[in-house]
PDB file of N, CA and C in Angstrom:
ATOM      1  N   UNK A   1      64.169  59.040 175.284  1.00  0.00           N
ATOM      2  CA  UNK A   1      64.271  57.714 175.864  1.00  0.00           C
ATOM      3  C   UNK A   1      63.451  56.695 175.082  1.00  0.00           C
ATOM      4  N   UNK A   2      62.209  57.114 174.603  1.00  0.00           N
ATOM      5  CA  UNK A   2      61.397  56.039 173.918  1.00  0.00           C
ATOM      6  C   UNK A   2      62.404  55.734 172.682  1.00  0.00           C
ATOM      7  N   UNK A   3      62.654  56.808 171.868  1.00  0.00           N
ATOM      8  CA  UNK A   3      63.586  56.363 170.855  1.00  0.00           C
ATOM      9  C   UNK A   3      64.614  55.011 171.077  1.00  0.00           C
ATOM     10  N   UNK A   4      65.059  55.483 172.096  1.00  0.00           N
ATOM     11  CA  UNK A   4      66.307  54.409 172.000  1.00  0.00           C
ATOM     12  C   UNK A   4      65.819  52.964 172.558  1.00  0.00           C
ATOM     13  N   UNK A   5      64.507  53.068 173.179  1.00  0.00           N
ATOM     14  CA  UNK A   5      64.169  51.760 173.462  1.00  0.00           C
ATOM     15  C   UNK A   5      63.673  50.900 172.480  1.00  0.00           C
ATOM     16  N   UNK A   6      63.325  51.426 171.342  1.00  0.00           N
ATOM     17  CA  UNK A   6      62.267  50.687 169.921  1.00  0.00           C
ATOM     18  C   UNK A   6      63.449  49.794 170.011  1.00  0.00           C
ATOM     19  N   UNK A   7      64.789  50.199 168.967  1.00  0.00           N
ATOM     20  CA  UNK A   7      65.120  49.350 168.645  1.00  0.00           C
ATOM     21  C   UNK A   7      65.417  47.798 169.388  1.00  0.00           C
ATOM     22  N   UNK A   8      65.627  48.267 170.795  1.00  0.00           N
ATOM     23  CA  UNK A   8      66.339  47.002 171.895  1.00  0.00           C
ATOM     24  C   UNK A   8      64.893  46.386 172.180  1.00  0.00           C
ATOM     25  N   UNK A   9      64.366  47.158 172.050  1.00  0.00           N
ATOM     26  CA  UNK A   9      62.658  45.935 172.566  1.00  0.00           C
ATOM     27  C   UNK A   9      62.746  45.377 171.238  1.00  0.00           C
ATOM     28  N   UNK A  10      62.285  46.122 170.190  1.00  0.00           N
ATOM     29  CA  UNK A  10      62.148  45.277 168.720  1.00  0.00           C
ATOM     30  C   UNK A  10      63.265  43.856 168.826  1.00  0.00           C
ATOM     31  N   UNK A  11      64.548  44.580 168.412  1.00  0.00           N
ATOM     32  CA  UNK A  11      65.460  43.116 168.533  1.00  0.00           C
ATOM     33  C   UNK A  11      65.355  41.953 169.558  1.00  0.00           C
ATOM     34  N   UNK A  12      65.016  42.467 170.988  1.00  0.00           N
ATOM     35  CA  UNK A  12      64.507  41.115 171.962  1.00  0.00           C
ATOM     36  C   UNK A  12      63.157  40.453 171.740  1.00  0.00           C
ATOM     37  N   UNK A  13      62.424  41.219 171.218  1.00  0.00           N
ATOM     38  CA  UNK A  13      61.580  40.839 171.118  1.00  0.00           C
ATOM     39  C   UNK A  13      61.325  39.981 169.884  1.00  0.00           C
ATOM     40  N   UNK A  14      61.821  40.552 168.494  1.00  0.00           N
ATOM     41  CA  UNK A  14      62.107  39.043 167.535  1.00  0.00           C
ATOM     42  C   UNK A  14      62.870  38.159 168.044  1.00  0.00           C
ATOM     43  N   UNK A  15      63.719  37.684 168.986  1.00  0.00           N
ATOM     44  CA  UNK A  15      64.418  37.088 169.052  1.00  0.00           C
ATOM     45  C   UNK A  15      63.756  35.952 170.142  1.00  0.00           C
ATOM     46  N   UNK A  16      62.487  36.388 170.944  1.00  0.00           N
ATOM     47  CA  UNK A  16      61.571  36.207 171.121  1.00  0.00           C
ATOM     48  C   UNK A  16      60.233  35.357 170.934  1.00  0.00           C
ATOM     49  N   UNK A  17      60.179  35.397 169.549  1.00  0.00           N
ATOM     50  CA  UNK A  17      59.496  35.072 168.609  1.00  0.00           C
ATOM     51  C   UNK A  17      58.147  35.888 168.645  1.00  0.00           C
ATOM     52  N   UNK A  18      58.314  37.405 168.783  1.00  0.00           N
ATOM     53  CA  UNK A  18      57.584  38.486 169.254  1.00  0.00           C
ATOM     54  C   UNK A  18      57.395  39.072 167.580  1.00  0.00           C
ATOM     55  N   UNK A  19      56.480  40.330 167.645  1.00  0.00           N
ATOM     56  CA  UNK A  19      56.785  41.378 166.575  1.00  0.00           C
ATOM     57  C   UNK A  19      56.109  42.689 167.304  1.00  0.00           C
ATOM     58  N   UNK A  20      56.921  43.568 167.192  1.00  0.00           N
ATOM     59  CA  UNK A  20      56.014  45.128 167.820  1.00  0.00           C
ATOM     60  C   UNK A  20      55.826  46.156 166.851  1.00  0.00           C
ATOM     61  N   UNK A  21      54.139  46.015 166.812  1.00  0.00           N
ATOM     62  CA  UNK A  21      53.865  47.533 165.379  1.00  0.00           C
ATOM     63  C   UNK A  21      53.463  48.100 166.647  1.00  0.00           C
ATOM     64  N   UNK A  22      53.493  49.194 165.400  1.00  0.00           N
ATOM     65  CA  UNK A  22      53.088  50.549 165.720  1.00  0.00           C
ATOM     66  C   UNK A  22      51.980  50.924 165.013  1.00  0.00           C
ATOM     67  N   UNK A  23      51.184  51.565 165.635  1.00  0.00           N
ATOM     68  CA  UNK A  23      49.321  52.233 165.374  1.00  0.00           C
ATOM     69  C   UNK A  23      49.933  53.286 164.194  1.00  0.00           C
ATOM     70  N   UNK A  24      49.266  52.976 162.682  1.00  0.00           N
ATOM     71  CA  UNK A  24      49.307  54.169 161.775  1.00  0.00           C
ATOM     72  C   UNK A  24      48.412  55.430 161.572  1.00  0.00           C
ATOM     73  N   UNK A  25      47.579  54.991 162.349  1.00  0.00           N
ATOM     74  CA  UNK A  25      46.414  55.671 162.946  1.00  0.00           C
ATOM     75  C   UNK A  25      46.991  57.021 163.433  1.00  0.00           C
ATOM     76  N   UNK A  26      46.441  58.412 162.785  1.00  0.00           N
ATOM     77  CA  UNK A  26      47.033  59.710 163.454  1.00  0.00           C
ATOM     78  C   UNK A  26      45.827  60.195 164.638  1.00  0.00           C
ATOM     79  N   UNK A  27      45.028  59.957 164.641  1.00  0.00           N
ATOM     80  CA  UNK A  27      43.991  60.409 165.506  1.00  0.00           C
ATOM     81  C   UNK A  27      43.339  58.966 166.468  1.00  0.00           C
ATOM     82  N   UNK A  28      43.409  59.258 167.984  1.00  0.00           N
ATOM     83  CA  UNK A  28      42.992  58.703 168.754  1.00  0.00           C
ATOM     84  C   UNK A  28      41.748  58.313 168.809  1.00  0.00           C
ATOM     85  N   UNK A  29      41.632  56.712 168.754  1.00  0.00           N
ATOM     86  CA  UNK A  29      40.425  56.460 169.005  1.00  0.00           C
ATOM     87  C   UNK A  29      39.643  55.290 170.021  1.00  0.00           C
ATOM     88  N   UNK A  30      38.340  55.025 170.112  1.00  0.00           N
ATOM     89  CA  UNK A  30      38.297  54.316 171.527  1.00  0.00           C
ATOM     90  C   UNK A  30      39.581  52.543 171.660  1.00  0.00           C
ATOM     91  N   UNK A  31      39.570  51.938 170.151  1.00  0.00           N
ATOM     92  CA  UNK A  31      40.237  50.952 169.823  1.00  0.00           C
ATOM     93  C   UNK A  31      41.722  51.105 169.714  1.00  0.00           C
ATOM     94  N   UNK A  32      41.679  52.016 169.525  1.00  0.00           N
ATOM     95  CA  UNK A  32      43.443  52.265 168.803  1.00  0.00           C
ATOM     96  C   UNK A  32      43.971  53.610 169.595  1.00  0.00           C
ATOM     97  N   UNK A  33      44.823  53.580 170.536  1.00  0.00           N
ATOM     98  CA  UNK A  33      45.577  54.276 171.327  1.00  0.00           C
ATOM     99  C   UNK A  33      46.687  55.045 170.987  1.00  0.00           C
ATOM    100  N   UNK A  34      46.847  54.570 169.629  1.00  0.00           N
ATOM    101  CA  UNK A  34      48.522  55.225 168.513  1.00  0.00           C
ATOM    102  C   UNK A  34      49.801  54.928 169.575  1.00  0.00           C
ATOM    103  N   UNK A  35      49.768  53.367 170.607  1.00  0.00           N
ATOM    104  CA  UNK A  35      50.945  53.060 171.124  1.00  0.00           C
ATOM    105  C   UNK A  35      51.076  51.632 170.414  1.00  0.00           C
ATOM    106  N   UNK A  36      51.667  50.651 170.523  1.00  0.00           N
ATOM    107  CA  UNK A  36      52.170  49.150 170.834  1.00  0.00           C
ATOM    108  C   UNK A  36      51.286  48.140 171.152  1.00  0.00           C
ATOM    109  N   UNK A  37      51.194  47.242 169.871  1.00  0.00           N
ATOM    110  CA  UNK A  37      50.463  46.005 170.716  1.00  0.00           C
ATOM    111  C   UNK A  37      52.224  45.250 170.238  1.00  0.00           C
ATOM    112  N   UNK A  38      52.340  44.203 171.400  1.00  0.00           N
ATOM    113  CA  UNK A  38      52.762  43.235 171.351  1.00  0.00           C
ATOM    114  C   UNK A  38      52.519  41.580 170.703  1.00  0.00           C
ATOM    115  N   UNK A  39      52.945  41.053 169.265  1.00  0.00           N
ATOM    116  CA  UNK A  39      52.275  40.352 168.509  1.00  0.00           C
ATOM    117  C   UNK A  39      53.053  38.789 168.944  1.00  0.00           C
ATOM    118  N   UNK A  40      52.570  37.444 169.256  1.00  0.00           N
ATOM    119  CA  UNK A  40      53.081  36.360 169.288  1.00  0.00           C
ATOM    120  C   UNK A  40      53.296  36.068 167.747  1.00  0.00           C
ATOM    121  N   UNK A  41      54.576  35.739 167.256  1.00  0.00           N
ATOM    122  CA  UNK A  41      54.645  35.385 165.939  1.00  0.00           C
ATOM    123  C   UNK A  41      53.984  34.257 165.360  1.00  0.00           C
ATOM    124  N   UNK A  42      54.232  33.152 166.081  1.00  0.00           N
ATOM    125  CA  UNK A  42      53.759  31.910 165.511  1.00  0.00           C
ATOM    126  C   UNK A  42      52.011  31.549 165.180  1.00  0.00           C
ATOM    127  N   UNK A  43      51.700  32.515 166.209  1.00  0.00           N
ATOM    128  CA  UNK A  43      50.220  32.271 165.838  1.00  0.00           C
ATOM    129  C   UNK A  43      49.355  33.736 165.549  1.00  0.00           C
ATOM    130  N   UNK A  44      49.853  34.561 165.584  1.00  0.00           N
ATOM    131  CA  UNK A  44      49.402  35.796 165.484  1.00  0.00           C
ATOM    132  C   UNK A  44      48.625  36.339 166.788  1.00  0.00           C
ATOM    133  N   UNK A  45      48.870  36.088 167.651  1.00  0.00           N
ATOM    134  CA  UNK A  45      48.056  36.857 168.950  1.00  0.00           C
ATOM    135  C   UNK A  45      48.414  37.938 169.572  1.00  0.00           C
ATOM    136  N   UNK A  46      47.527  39.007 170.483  1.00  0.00           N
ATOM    137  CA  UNK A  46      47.978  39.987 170.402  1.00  0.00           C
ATOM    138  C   UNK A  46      48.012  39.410 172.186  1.00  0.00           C
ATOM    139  N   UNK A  47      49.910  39.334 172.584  1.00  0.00           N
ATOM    140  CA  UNK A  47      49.952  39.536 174.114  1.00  0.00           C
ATOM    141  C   UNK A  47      49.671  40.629 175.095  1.00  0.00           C
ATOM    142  N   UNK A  48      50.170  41.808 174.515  1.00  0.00           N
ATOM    143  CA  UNK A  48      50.010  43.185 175.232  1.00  0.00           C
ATOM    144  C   UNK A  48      49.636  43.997 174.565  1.00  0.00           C
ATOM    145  N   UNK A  49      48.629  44.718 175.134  1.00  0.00           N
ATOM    146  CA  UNK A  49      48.472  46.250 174.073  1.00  0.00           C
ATOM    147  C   UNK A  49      47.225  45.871 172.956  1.00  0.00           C
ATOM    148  N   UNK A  50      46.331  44.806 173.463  1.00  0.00           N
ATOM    149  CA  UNK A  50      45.417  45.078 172.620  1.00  0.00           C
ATOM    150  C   UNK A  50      44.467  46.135 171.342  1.00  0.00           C
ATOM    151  N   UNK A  51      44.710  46.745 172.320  1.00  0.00           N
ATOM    152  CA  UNK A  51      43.996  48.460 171.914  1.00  0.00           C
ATOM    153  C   UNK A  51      45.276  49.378 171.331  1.00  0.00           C
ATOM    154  N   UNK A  52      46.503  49.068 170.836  1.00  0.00           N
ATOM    155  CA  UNK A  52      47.306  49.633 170.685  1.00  0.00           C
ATOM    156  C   UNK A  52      47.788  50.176 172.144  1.00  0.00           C
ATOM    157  N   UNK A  53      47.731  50.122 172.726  1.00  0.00           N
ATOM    158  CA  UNK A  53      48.035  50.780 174.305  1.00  0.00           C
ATOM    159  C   UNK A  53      49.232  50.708 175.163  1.00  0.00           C
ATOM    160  N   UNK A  54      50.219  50.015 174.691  1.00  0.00           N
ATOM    161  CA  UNK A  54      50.731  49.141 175.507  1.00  0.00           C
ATOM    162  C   UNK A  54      52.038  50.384 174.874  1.00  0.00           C
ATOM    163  N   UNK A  55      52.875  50.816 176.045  1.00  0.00           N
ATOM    164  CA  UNK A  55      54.312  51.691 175.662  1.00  0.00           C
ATOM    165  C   UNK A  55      55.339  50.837 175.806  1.00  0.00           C
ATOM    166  N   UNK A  56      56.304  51.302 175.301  1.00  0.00           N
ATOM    167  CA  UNK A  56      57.413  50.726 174.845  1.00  0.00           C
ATOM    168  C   UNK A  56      58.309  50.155 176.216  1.00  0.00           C
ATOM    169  N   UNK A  57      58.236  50.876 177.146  1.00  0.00           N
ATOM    170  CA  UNK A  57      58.622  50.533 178.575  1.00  0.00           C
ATOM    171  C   UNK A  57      57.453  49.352 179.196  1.00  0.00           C
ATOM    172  N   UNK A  58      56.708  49.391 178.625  1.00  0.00           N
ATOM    173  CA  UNK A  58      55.650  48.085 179.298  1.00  0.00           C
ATOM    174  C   UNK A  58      55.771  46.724 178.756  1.00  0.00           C
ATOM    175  N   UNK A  59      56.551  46.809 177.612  1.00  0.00           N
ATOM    176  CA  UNK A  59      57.151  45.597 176.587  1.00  0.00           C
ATOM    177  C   UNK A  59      58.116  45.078 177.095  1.00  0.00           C
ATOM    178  N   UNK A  60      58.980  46.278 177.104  1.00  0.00           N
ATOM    179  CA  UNK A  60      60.685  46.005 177.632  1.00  0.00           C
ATOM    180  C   UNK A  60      60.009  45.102 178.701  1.00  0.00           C
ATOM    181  N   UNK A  61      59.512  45.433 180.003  1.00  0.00           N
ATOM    182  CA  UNK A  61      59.412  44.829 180.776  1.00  0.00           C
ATOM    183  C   UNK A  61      58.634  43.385 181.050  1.00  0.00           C
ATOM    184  N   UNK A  62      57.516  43.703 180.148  1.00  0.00           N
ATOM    185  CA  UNK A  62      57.097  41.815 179.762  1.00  0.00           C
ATOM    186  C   UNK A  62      57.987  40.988 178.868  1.00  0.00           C
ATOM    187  N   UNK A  63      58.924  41.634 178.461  1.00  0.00           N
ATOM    188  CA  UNK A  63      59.981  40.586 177.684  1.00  0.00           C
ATOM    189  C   UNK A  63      61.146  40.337 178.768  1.00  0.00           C
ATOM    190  N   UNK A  64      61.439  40.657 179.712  1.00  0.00           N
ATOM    191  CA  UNK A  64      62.728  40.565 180.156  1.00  0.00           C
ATOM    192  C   UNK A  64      62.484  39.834 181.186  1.00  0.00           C
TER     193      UNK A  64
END
């Protein structure tokens, strides 16, 4: 299920004026969660998922 959600959050979410990385980070740490921050494009801010934290179902749902 996460699979198939990247792409449909990604595309609403540029469309948005959003961007969603992903933590390259392989090992968990107190800052970086290896999930989703949610990025405002225009100014670079991080809306959701500060800490990397934020899952792909928690996006979908602040975008919609």
């Amino acid at each position: 299920m996460i699979w198939s959600l990247q792409p449909e959050s990604a595309l609403r979410a540029r469309k948005l004026g959003y961007s969603i990385d992903k933590s390259r980070l392989r090992s968990i740490k107190e800052d970086n969660l290896s999930k989703y921050p949610l990025v405002k494009e225009d100014n670079n801010s991080v809306v959701l998922g500060e800490r990397f934290d934020a899952s792909l179902e928690e996006i979908a749902e602040y975008l919609s």
